[in-house]
PDB file of N, CA and C in Angstrom:
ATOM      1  N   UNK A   1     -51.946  61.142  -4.633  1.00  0.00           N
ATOM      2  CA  UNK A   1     -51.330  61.942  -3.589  1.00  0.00           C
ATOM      3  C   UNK A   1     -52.321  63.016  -3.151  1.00  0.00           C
ATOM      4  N   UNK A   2     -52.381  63.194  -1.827  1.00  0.00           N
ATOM      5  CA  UNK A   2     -52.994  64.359  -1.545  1.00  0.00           C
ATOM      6  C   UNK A   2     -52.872  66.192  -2.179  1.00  0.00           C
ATOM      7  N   UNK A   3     -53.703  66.369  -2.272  1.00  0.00           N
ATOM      8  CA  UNK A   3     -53.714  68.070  -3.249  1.00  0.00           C
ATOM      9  C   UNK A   3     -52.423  68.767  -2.117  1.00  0.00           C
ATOM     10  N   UNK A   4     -52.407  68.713  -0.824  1.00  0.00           N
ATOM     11  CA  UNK A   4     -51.328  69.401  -0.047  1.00  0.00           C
ATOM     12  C   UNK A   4     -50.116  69.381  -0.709  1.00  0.00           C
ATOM     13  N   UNK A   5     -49.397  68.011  -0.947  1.00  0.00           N
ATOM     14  CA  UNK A   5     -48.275  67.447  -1.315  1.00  0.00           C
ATOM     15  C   UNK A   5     -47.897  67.736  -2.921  1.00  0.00           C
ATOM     16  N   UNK A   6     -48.808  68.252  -3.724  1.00  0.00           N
ATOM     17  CA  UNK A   6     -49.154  68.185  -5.429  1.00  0.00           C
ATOM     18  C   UNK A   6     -47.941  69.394  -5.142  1.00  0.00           C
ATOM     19  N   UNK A   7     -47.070  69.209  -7.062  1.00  0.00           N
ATOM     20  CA  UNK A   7     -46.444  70.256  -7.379  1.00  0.00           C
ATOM     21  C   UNK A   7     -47.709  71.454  -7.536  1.00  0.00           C
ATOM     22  N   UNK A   8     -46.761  72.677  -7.134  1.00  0.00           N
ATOM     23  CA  UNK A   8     -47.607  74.308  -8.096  1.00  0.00           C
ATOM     24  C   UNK A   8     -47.627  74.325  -8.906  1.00  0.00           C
ATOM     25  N   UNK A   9     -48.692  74.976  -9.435  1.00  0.00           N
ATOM     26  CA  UNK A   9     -48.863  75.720 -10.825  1.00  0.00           C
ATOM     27  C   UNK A   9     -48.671  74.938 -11.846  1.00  0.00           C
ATOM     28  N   UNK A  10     -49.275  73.185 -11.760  1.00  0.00           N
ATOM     29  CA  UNK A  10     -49.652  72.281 -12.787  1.00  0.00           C
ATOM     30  C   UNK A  10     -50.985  71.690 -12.927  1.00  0.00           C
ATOM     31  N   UNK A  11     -51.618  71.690 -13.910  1.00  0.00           N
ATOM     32  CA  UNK A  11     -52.845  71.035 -13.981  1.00  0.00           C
ATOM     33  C   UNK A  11     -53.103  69.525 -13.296  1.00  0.00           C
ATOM     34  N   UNK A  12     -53.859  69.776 -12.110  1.00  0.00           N
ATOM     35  CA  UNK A  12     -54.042  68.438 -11.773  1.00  0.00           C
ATOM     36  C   UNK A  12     -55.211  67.356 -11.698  1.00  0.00           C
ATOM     37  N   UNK A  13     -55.731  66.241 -12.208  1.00  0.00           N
ATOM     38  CA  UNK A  13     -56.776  65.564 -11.899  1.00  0.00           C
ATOM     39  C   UNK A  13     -57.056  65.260 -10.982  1.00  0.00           C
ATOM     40  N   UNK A  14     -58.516  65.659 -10.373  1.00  0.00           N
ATOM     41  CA  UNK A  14     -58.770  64.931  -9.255  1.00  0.00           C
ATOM     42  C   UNK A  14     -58.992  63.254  -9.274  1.00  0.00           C
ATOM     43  N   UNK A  15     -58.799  62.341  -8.360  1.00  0.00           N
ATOM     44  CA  UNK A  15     -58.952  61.070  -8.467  1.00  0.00           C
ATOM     45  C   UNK A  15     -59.903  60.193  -7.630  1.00  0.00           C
ATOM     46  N   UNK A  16     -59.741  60.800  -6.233  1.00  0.00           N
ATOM     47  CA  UNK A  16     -61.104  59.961  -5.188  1.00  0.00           C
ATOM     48  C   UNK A  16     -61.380  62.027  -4.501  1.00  0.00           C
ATOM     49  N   UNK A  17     -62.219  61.630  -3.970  1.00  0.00           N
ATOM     50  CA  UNK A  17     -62.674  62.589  -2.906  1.00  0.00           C
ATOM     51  C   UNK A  17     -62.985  61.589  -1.241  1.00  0.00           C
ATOM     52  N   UNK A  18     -62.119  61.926  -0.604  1.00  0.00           N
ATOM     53  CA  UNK A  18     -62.780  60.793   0.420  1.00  0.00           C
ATOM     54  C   UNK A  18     -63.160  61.491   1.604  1.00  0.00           C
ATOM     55  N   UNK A  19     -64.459  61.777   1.556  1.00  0.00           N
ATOM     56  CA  UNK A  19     -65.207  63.008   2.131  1.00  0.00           C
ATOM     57  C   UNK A  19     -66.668  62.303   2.462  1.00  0.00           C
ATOM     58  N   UNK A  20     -67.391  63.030   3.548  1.00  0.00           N
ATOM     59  CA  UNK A  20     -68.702  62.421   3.677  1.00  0.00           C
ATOM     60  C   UNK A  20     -69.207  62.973   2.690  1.00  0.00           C
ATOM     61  N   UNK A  21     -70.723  62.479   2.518  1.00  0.00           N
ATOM     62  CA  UNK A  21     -71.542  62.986   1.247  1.00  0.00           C
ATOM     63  C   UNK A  21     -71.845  64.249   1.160  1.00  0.00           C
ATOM     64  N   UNK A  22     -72.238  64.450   1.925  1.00  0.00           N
ATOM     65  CA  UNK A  22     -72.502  66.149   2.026  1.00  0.00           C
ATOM     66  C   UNK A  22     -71.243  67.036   1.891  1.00  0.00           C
ATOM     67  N   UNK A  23     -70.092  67.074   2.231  1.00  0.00           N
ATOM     68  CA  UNK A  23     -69.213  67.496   1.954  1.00  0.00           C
ATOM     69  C   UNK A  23     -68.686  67.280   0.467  1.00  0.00           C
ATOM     70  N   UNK A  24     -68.765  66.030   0.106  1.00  0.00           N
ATOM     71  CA  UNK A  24     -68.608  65.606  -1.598  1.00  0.00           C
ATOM     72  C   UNK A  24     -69.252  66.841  -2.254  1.00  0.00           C
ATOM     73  N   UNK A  25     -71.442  66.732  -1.917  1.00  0.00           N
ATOM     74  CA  UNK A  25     -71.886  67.771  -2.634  1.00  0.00           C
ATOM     75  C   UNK A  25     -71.383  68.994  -2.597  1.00  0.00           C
ATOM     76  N   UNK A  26     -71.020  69.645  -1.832  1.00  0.00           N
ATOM     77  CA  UNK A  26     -70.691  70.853  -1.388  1.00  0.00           C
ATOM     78  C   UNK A  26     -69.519  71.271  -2.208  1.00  0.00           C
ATOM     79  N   UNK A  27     -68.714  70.086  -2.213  1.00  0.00           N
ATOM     80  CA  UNK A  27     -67.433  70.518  -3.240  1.00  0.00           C
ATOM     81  C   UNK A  27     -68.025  70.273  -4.981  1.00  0.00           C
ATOM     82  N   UNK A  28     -68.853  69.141  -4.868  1.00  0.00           N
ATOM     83  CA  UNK A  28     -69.312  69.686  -6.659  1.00  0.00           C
ATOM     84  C   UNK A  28     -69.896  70.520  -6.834  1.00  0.00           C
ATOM     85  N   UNK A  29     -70.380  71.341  -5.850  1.00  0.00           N
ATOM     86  CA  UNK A  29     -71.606  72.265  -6.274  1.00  0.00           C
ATOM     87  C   UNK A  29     -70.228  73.750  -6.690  1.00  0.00           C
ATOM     88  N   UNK A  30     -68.882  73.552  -5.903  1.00  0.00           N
ATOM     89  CA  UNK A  30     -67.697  74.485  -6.179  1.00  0.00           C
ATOM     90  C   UNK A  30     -67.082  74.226  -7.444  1.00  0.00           C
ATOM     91  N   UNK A  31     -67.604  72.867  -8.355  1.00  0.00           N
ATOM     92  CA  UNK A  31     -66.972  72.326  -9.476  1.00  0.00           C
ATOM     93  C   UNK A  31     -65.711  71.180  -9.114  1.00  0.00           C
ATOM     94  N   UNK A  32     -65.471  70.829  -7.850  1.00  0.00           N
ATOM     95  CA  UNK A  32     -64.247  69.645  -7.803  1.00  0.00           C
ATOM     96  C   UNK A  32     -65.166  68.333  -7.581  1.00  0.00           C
ATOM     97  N   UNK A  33     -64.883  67.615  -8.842  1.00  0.00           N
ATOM     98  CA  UNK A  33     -65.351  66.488  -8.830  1.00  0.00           C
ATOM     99  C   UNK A  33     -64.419  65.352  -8.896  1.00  0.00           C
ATOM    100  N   UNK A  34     -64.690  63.941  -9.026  1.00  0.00           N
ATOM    101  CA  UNK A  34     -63.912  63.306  -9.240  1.00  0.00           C
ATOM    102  C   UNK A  34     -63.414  63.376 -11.063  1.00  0.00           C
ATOM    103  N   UNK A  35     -62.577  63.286 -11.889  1.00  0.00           N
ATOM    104  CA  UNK A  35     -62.067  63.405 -13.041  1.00  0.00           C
ATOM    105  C   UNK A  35     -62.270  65.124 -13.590  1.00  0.00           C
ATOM    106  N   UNK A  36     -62.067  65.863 -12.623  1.00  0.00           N
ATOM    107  CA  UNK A  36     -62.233  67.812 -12.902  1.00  0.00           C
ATOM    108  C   UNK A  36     -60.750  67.998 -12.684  1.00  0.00           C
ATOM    109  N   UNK A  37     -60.114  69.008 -13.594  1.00  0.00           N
ATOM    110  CA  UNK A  37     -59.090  69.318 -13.148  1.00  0.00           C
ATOM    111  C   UNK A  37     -58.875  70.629 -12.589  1.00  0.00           C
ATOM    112  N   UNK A  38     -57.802  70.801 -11.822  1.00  0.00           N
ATOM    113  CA  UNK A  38     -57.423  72.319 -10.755  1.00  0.00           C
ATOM    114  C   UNK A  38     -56.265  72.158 -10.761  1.00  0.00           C
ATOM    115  N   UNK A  39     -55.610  73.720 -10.436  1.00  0.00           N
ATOM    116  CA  UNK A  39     -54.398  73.810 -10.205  1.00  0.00           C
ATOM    117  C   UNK A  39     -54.294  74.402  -8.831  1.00  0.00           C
ATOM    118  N   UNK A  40     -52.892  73.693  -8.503  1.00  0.00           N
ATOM    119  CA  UNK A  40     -52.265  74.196  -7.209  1.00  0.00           C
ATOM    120  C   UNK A  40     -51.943  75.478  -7.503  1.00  0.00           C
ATOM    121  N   UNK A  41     -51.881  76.253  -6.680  1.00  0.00           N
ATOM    122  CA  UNK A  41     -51.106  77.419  -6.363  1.00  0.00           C
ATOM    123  C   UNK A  41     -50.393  77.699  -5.286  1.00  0.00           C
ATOM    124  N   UNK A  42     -50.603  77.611  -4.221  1.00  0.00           N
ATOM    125  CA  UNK A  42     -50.145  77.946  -3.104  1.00  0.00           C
ATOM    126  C   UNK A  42     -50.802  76.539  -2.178  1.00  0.00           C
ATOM    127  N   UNK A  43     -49.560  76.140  -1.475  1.00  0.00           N
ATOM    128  CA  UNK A  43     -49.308  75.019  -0.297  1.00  0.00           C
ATOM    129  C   UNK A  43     -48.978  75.836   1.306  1.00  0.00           C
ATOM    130  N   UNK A  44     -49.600  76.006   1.908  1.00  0.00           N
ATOM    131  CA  UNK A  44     -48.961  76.558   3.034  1.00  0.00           C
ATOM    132  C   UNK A  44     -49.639  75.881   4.489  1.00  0.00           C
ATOM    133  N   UNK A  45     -48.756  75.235   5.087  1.00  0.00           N
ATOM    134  CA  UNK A  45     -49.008  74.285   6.555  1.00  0.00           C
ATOM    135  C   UNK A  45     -50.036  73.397   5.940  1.00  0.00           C
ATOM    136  N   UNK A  46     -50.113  73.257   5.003  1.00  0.00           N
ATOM    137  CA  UNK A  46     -51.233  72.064   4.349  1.00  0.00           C
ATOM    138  C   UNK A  46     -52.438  72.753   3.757  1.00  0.00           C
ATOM    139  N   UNK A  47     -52.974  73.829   4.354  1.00  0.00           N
ATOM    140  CA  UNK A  47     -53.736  74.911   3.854  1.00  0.00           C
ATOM    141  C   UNK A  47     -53.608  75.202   2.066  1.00  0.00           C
ATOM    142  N   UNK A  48     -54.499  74.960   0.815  1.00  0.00           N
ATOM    143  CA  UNK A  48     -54.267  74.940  -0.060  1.00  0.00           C
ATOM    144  C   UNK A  48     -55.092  75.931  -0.911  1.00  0.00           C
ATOM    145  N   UNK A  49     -54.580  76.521  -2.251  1.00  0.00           N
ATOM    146  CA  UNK A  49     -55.438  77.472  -2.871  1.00  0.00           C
ATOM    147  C   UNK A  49     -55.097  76.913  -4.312  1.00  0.00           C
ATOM    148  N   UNK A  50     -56.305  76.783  -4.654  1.00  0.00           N
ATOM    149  CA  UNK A  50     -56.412  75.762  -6.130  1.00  0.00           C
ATOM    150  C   UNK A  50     -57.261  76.974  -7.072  1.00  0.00           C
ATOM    151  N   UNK A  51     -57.037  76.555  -8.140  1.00  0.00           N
ATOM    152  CA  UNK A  51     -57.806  77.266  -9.500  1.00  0.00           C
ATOM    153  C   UNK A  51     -58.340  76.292  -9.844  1.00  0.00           C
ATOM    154  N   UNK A  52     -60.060  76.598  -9.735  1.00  0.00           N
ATOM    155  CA  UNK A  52     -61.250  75.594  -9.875  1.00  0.00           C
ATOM    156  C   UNK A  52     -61.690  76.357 -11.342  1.00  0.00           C
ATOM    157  N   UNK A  53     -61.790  75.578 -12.181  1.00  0.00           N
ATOM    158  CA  UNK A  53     -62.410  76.565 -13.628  1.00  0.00           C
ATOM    159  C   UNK A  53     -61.691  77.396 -13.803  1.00  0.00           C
ATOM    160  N   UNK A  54     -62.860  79.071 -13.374  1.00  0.00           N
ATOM    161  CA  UNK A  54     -62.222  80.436 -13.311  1.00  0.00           C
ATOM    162  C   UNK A  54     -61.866  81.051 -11.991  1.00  0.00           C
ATOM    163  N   UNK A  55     -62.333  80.253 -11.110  1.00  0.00           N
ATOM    164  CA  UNK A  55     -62.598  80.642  -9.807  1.00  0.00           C
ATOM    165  C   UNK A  55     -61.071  80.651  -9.129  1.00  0.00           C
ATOM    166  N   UNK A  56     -61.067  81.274  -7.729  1.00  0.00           N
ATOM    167  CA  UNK A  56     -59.970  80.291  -6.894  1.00  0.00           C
ATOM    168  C   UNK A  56     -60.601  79.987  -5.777  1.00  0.00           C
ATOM    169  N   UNK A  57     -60.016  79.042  -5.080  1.00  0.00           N
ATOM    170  CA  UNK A  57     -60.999  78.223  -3.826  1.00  0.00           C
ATOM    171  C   UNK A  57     -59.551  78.242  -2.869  1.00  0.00           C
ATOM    172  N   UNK A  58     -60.137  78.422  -1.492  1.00  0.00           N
ATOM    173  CA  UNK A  58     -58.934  77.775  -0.147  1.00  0.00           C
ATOM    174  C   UNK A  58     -59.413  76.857   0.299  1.00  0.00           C
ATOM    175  N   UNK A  59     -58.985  76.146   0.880  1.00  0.00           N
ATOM    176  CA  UNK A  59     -59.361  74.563   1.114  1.00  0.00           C
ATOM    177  C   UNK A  59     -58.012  74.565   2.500  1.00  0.00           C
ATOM    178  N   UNK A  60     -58.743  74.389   3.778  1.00  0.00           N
ATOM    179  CA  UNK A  60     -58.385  73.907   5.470  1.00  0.00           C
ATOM    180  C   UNK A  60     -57.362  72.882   4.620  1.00  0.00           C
ATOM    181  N   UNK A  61     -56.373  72.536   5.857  1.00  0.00           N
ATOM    182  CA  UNK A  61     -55.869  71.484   5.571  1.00  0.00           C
ATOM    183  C   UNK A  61     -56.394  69.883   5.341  1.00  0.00           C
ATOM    184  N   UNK A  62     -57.827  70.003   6.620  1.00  0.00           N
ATOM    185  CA  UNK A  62     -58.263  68.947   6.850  1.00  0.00           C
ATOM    186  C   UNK A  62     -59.167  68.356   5.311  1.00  0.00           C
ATOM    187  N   UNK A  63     -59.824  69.473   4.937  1.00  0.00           N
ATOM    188  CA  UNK A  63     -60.134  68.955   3.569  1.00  0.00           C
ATOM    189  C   UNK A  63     -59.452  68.906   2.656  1.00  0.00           C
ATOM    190  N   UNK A  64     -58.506  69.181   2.067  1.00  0.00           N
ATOM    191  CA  UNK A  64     -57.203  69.349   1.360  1.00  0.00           C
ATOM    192  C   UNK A  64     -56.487  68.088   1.337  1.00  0.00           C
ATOM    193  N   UNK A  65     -56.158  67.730   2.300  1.00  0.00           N
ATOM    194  CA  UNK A  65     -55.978  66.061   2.859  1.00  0.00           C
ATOM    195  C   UNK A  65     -56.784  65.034   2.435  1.00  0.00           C
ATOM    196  N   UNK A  66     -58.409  65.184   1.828  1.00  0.00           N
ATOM    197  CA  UNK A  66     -58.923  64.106   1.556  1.00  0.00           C
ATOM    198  C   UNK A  66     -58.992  64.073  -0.127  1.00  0.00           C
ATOM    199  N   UNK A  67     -58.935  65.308  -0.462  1.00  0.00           N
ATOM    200  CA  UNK A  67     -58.798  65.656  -1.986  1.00  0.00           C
ATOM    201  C   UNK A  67     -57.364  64.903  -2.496  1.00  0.00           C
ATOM    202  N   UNK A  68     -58.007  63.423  -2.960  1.00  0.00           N
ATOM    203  CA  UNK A  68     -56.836  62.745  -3.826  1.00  0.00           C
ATOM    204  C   UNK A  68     -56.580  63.156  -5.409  1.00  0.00           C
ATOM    205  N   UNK A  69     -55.038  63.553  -5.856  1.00  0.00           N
ATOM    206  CA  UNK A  69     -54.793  64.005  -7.420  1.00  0.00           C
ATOM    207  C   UNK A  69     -53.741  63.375  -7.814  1.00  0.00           C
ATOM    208  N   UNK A  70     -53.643  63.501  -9.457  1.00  0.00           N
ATOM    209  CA  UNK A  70     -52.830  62.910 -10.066  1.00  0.00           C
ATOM    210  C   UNK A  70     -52.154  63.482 -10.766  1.00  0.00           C
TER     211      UNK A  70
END
């Protein structure tokens, strides 16, 4: 399921990234890889804010949408 649609405030695995390459790097270089886990926090109009590690990250809808989890 897309990270938009994911319950809050549960640990989630990432599963595909379906992103061009450069965008892929860009998100591992933030730590979301394929088999990394993050949590949702906040869902809003698809617009998403995840806990990467220690960090927190916002993520557009449009990329948020390609970030597949489990």
């Amino acid at each position: 399921m897309p990270i938009a649609i994911a319950p809050s405030n549960q640990e989630l695995v990432v599963r595909k990234i379906g992103a061009e390459e450069k965008t892929k790097k860009h998100l591992q270089e933030l730590g979301i890889t394929v088999g990394s886990t993050i949590t949702l926090i906040s869902s809003t109009g698809g617009n998403v804010i995840v806990i990467v590690k220690e960090g927190r990250l916002c993520l557009d809808k449009n990329l948020a949408s390609k970030i597949l989890v489990a």
